[in-house]
Protein backbone atom coordinates (compact mmCIF):
# COMPACT_ATOMS: atom_id res chain seq x y z
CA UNK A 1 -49.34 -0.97 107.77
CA UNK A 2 -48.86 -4.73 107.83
CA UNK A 3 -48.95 -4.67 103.52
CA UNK A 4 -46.59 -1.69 103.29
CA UNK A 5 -43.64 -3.14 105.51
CA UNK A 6 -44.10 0.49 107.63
CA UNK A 7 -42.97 -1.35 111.28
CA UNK A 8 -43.07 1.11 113.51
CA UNK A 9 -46.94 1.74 112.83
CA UNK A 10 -47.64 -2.26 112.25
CA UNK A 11 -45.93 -2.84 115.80
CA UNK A 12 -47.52 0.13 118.02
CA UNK A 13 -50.93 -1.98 117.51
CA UNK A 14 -49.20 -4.75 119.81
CA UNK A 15 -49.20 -4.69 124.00
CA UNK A 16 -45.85 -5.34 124.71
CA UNK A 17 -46.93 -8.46 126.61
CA UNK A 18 -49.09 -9.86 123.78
CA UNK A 19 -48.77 -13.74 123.26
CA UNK A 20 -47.69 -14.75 119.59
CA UNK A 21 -49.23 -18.08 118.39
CA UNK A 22 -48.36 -19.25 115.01
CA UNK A 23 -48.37 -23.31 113.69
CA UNK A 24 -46.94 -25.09 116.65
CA UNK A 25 -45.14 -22.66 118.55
CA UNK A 26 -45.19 -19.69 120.67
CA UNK A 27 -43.24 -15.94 120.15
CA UNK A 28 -42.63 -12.84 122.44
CA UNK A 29 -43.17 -9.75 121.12
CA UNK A 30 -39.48 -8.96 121.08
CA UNK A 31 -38.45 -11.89 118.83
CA UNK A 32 -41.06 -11.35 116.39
CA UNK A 33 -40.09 -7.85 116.16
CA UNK A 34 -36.27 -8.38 115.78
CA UNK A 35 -37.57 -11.16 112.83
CA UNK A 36 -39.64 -8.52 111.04
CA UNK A 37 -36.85 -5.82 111.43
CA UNK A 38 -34.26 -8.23 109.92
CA UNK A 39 -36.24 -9.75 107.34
CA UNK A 40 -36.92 -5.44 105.97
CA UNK A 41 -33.41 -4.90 106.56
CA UNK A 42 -32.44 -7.68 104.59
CA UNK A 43 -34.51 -6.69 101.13
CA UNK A 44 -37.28 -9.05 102.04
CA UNK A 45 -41.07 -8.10 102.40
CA UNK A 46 -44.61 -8.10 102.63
CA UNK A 47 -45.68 -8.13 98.93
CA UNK A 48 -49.29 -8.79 99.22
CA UNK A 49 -51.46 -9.40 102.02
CA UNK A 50 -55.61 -9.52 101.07
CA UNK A 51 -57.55 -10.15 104.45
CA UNK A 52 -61.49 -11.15 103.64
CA UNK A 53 -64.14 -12.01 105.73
CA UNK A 54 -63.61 -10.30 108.73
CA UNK A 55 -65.80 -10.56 111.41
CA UNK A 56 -65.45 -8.78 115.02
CA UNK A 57 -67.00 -9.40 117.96
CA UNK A 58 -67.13 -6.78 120.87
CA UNK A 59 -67.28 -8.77 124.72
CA UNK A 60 -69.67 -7.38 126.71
CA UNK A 61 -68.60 -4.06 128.61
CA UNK A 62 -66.26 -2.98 125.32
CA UNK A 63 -63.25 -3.76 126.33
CA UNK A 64 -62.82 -6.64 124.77
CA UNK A 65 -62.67 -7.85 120.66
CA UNK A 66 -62.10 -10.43 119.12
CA UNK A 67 -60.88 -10.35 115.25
CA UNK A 68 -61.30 -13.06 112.72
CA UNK A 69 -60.54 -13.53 109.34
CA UNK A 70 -59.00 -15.66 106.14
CA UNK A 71 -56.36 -14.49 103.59
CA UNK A 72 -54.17 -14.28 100.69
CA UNK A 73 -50.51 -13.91 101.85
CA UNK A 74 -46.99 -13.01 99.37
CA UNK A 75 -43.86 -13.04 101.10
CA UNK A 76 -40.70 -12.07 99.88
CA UNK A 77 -37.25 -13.26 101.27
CA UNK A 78 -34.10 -11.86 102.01
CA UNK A 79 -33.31 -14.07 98.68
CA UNK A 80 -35.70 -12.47 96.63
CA UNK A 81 -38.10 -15.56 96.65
CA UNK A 82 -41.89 -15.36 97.37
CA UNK A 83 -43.74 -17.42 98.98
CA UNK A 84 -47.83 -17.61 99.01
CA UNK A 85 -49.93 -18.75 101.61
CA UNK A 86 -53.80 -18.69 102.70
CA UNK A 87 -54.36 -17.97 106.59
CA UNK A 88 -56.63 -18.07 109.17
CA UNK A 89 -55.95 -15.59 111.93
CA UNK A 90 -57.94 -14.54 115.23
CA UNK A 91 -56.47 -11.11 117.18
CA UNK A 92 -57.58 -10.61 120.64
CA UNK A 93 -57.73 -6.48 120.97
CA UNK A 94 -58.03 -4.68 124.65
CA UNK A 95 -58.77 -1.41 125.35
CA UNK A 96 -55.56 0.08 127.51
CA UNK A 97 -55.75 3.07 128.66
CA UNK A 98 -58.07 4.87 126.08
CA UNK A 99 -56.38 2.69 122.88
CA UNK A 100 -57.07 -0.59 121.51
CA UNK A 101 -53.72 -3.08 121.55
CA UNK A 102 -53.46 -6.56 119.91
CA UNK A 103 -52.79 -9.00 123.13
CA UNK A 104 -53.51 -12.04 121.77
CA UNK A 105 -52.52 -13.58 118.03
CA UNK A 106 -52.92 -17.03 116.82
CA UNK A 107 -52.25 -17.69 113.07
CA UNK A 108 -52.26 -20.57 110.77
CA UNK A 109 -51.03 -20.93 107.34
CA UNK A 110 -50.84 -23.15 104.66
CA UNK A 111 -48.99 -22.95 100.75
CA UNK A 112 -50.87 -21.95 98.19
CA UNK A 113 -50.83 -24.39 95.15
C-alpha cells in the first residue's frame, strides 16, 4: 500500500497512538498523516520502495512483533524531483483487539550515490 500511494490502506496499519521515529526527531501520527496527504495532493509520490531482508520476530505470548528490514527508496516531490535513499527500518506491531497495528516506527535513511 506504502509503494502505490493508496493512504487510507497504508495508514489503517498504524495505532493512532503509535510513536514516529525518523533521523533525529520524533512525529505523531497526525502530522505524518497530514505530510503524506499533502505531499499526494500535491503530485508527489512513492515511486519505488524495494524492502529486503526482512526478518520478524514474534515476543513470547504473540502479541508482540517486531519487524526489521533494509531498502531501496524513490521519492518524488511536489516539484517533480526524486530522490533515492537506502533505509533501515524496525516496526513494532501489537495485536489490538483481534488485528495487528504498527505502534512503534523508527527509520533511518541515507542518499543513494
Amino acid at each position: 500500500t506504502y509503494a502505490e500511494n493508496d493512504l487510507d490502506a497504508y495508514f489503517s496499519f498504524y495505532a493512532e497512538d503509535a510513536t514516529l521515529m525518523g533521523g533525529s526527531s520524533r512525529m505523531a501520527l497526525a502530522d505524518y498523516r497530514k505530510m503524506w496527504n499533502e505531499l499526494i495532493a500535491g503530485g508527489g509520490g512513492v515511486e519505488k520502495n524495494e524492502i529486503t531482508d526482512i526478518q520478524v520476530r514474534v515476543m513470547p505470548g504473540g502479541e508482540v512483533a517486531i519487524v526489521t528490514y533494509f531498502g531501496e527508496f524513490h521519492l518524488r516531490s511536489t516539484e517533480g524531483e526524486v530522490s533515492k535513499e537506502t533505509t533501515s527500518e524496525t516496526d513494532v506491531w501489537q495485536k489490538r483487539d483481534g488485528a495487528w497495528k504498527i505502534v512503534s516506527l523508527h527509520y533511518t535513511s541515507s542518499p543513494m550515490e
